[in-house]
N, C-alpha and C. Protein backbone atom coordinates (compact mmCIF):
# COMPACT_ATOMS: atom_id res chain seq x y z
N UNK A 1 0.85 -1.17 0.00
CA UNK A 1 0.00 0.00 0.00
C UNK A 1 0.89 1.23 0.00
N UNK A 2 0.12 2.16 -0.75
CA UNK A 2 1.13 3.51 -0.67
C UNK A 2 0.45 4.46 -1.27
N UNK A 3 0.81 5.33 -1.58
CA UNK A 3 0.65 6.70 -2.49
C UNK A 3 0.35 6.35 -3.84
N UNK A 4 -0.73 7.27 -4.52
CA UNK A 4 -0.06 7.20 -6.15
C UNK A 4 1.01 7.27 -6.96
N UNK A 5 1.05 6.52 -8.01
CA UNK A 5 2.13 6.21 -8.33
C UNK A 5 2.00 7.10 -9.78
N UNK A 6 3.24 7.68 -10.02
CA UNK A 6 3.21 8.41 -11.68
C UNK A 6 4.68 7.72 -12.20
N UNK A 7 4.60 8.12 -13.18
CA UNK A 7 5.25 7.57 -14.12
C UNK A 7 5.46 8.53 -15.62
N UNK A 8 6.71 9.21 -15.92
CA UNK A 8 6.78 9.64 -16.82
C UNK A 8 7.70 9.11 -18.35
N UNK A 9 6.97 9.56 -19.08
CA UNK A 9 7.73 8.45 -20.20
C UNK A 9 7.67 9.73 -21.51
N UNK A 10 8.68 9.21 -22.63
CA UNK A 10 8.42 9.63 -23.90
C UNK A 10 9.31 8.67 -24.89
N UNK A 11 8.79 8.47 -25.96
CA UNK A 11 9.14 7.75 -27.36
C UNK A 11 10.05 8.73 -28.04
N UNK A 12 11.13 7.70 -29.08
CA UNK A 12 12.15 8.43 -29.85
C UNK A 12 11.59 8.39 -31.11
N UNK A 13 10.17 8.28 -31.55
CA UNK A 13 9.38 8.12 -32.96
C UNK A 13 7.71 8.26 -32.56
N UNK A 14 7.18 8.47 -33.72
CA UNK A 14 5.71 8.98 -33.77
C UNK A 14 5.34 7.55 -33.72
N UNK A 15 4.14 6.97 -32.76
CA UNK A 15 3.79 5.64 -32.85
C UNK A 15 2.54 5.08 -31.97
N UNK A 16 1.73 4.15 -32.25
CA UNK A 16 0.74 4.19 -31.20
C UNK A 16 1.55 3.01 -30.09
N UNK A 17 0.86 3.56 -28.49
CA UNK A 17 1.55 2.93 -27.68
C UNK A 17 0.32 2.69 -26.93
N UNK A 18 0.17 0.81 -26.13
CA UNK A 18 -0.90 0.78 -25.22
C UNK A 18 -0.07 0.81 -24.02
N UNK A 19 -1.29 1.38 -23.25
CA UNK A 19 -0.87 0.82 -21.89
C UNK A 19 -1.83 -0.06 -20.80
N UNK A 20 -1.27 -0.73 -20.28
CA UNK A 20 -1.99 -1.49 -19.47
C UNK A 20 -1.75 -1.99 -17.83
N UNK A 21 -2.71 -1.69 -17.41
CA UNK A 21 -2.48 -1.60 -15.94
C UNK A 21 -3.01 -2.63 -14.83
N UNK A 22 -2.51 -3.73 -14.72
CA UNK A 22 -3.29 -4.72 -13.55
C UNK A 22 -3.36 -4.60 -12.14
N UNK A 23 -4.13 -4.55 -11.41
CA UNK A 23 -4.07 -4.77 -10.11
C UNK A 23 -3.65 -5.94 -9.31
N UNK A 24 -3.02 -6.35 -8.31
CA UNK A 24 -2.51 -7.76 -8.04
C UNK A 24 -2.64 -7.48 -6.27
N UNK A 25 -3.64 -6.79 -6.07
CA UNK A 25 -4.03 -6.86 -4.60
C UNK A 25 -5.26 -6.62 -4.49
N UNK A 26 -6.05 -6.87 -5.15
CA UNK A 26 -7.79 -6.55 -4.39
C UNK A 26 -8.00 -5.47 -5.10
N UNK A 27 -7.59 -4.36 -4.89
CA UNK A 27 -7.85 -3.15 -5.20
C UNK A 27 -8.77 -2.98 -6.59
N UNK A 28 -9.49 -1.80 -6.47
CA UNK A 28 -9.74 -0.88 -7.31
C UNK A 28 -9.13 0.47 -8.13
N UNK A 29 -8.03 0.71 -8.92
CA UNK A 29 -7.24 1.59 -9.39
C UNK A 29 -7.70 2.13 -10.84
N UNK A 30 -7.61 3.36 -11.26
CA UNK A 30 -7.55 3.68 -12.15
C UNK A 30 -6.23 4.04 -13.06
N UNK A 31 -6.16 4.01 -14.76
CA UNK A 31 -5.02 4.51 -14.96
C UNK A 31 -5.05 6.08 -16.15
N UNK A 32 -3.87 6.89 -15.40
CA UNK A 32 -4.77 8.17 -16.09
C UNK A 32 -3.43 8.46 -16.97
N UNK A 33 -4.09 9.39 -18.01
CA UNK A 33 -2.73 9.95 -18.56
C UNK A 33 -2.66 11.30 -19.18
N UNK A 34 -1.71 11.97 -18.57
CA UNK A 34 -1.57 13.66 -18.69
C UNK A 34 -0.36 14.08 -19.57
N UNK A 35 -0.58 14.90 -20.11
CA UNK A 35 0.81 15.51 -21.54
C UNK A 35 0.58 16.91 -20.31
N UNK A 36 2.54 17.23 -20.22
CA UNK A 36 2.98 18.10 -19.57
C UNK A 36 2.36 18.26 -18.53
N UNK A 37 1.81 18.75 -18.35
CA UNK A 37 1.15 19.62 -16.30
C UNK A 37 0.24 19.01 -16.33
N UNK A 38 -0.46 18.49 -15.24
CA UNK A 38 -1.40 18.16 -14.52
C UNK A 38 -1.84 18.91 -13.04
N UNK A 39 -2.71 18.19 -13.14
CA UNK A 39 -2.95 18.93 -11.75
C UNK A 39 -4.43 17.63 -11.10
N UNK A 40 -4.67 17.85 -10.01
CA UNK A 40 -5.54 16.74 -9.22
C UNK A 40 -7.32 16.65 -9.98
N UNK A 41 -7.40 17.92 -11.22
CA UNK A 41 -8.64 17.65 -12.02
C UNK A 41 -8.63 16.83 -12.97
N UNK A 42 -9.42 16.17 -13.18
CA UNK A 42 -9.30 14.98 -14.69
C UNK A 42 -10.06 16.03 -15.77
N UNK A 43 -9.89 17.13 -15.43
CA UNK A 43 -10.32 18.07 -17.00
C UNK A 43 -8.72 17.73 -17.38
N UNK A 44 -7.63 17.82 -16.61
CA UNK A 44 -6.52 18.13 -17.44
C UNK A 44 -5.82 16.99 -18.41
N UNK A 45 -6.70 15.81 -17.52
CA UNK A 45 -6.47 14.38 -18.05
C UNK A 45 -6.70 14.24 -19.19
N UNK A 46 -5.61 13.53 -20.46
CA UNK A 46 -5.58 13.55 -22.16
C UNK A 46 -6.75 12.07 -22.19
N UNK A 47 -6.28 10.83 -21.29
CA UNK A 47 -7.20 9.83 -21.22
C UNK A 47 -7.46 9.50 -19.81
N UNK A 48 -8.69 8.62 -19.71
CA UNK A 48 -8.79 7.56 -18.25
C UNK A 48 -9.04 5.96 -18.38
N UNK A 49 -8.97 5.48 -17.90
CA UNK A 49 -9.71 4.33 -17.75
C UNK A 49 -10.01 4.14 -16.38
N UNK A 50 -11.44 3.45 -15.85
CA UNK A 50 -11.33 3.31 -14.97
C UNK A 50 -13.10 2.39 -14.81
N UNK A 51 -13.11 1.29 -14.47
CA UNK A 51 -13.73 -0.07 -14.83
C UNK A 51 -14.59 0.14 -13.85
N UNK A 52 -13.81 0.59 -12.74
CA UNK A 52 -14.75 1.23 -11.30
C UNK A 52 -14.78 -0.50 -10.37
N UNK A 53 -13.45 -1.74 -11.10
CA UNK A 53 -14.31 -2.93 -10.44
C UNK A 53 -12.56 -3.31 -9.60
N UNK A 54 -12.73 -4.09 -8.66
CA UNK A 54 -11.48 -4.52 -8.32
C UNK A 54 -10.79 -5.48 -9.00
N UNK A 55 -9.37 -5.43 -9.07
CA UNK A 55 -8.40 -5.97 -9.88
C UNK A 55 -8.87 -6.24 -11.63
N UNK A 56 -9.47 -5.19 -12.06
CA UNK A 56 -9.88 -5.06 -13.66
C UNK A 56 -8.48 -4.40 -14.28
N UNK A 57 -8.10 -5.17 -15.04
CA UNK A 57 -7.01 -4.44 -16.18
C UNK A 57 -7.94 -3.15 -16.58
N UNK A 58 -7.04 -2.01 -16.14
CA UNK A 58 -7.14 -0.78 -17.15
C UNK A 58 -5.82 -0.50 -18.41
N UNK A 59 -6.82 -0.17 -18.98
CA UNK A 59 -6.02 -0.23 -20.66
C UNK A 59 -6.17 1.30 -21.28
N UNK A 60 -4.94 1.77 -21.71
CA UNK A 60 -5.62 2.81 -22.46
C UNK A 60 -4.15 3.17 -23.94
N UNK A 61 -4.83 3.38 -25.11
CA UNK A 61 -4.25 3.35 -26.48
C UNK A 61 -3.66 4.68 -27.17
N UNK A 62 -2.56 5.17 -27.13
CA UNK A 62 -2.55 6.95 -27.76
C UNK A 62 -1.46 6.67 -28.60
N UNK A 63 -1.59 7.73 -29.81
CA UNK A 63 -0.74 7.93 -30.73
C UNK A 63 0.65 8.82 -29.97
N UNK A 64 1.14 8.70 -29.84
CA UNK A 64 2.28 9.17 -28.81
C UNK A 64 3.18 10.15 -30.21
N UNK A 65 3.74 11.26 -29.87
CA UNK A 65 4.17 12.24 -30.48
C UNK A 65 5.69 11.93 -29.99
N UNK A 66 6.92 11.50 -30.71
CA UNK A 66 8.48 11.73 -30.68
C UNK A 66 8.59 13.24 -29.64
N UNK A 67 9.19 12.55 -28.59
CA UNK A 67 9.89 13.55 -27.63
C UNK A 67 8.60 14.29 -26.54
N UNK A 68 7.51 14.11 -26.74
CA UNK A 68 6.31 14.78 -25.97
C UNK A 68 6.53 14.01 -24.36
N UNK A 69 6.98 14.49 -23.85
CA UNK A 69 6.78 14.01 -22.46
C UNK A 69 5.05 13.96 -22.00
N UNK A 70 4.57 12.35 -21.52
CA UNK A 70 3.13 11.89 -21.15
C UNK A 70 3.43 11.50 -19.24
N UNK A 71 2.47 11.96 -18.87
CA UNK A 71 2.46 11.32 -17.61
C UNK A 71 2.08 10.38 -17.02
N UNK A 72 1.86 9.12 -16.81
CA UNK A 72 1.02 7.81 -16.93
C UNK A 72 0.69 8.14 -15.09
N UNK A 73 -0.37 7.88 -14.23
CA UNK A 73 -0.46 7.92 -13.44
C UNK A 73 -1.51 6.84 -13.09
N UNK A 74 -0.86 6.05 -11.89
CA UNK A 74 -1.86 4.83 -11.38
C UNK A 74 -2.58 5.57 -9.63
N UNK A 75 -3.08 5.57 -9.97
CA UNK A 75 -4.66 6.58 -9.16
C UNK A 75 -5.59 5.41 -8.06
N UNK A 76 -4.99 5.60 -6.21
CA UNK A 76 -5.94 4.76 -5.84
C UNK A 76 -7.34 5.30 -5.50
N UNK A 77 -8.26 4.46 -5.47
CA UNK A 77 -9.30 4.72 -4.83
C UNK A 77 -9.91 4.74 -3.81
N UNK A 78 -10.50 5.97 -3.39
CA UNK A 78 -10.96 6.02 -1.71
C UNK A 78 -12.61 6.76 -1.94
N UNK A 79 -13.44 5.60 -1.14
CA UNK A 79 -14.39 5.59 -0.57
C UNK A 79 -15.37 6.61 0.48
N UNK A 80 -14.50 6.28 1.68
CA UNK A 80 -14.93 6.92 3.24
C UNK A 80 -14.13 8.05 3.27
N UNK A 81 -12.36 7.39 2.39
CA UNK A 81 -11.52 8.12 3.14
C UNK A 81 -10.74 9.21 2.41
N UNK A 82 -9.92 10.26 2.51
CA UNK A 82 -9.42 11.29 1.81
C UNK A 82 -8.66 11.14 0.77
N UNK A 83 -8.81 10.99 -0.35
CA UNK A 83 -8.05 11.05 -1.29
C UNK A 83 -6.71 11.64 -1.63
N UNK A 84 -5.90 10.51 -2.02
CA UNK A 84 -5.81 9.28 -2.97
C UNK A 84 -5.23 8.33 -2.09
N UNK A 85 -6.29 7.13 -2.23
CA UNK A 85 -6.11 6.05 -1.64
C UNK A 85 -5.18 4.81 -1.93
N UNK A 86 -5.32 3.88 -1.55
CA UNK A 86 -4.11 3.11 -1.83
C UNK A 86 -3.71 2.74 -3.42
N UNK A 87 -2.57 2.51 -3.86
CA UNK A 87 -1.98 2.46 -5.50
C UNK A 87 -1.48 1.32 -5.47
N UNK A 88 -1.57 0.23 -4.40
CA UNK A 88 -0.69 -0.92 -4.94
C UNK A 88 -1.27 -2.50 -4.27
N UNK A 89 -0.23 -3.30 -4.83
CA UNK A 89 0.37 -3.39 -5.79
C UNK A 89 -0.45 -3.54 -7.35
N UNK A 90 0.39 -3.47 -8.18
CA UNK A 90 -0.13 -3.37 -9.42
C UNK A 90 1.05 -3.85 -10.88
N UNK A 91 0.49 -4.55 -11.65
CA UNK A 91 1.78 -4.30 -12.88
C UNK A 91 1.30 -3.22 -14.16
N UNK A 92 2.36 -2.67 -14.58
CA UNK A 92 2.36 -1.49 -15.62
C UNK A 92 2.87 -2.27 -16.80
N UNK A 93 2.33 -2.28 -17.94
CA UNK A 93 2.89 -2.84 -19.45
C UNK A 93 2.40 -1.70 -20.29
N UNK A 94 3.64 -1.35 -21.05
CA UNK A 94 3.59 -0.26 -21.94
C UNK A 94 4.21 -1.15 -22.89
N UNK A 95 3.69 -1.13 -24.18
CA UNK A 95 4.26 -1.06 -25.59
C UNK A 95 3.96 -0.69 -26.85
N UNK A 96 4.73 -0.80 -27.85
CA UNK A 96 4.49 0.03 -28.72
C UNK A 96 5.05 -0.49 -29.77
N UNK A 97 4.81 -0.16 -31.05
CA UNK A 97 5.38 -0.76 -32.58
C UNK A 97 5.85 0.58 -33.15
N UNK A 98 7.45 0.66 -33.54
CA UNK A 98 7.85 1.08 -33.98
C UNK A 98 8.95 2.61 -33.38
N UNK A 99 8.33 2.34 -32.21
CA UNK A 99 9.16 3.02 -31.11
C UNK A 99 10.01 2.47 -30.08
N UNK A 100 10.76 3.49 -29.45
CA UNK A 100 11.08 2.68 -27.67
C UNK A 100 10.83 3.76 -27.16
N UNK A 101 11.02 3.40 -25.57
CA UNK A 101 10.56 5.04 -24.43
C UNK A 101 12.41 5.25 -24.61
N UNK A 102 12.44 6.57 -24.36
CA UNK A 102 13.31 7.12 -24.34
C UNK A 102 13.39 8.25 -22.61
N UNK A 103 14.06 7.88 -21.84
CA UNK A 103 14.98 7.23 -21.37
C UNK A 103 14.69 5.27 -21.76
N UNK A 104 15.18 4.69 -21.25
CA UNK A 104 14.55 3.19 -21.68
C UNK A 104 13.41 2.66 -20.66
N UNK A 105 14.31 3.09 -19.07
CA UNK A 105 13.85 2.83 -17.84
C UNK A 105 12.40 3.75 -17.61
N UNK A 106 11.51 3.54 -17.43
CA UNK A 106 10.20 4.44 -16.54
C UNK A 106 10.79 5.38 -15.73
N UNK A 107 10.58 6.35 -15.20
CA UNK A 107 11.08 7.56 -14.27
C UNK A 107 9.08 7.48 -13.73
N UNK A 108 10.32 6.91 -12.38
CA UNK A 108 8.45 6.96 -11.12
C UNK A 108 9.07 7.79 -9.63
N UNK A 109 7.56 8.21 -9.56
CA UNK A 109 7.80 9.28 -8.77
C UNK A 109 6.40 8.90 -7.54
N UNK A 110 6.09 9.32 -6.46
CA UNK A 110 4.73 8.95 -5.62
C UNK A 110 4.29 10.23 -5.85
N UNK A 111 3.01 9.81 -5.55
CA UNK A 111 1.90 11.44 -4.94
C UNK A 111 1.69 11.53 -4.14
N UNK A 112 2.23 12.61 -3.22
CA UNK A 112 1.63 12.72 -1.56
C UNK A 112 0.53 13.66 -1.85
């Protein structure tokens, strides 16, 4: 259990990339994704997914722009209690045809 989890990424070519997000603890999580700034409104959010069910793969598909820094963010859910609720555990699969992420590695960061 922990904080939200973000994740920033960008491609060295124009290409569509999925992503996909499992839950592997019970949970209910969403997965969101923001180009440059965000902020805690999902107006700023480019996509969402979010199934609303526990441990449902969220999936989501974008034409990804060479060099555009995207923000991938895994989003827990809270009920009773103050938001953002628990983010884990979970697995992240990103891929893509005809690209790679550039750095190679994910750059993750929490949300307090």
């Amino acid at each position: 259990m922990g904080p939200d989890q973000a994740f920033s990424i960008k491609t060295d070519a124009n290409c569509t990339l999925t992503l996909a997000m499992t839950p592997t603890g019970g949970q209910d999580l969403a997965l969101e994704l923001f180009q440059t700034q965000c902020s805690s409104s999902l107006a700023d959010c480019g996509c969402v997914s979010d199934a609303g069910v526990a441990n449902s793969t969220e999936t989501i598909s974008l034409t990804a722009v060479a060099g555009t820094q995207y923000f991938v963010v895994v989003d827990g859910y809270s009920a009773a209690a103050t938001p953002p609720g628990p983010s884990g555990p979970f697995n992240l699969a990103i891929s893509g045809t005809g690209c790679n992420l550039t750095p190679v590695q994910l750059q993750s960061f929490g949300i307090d």
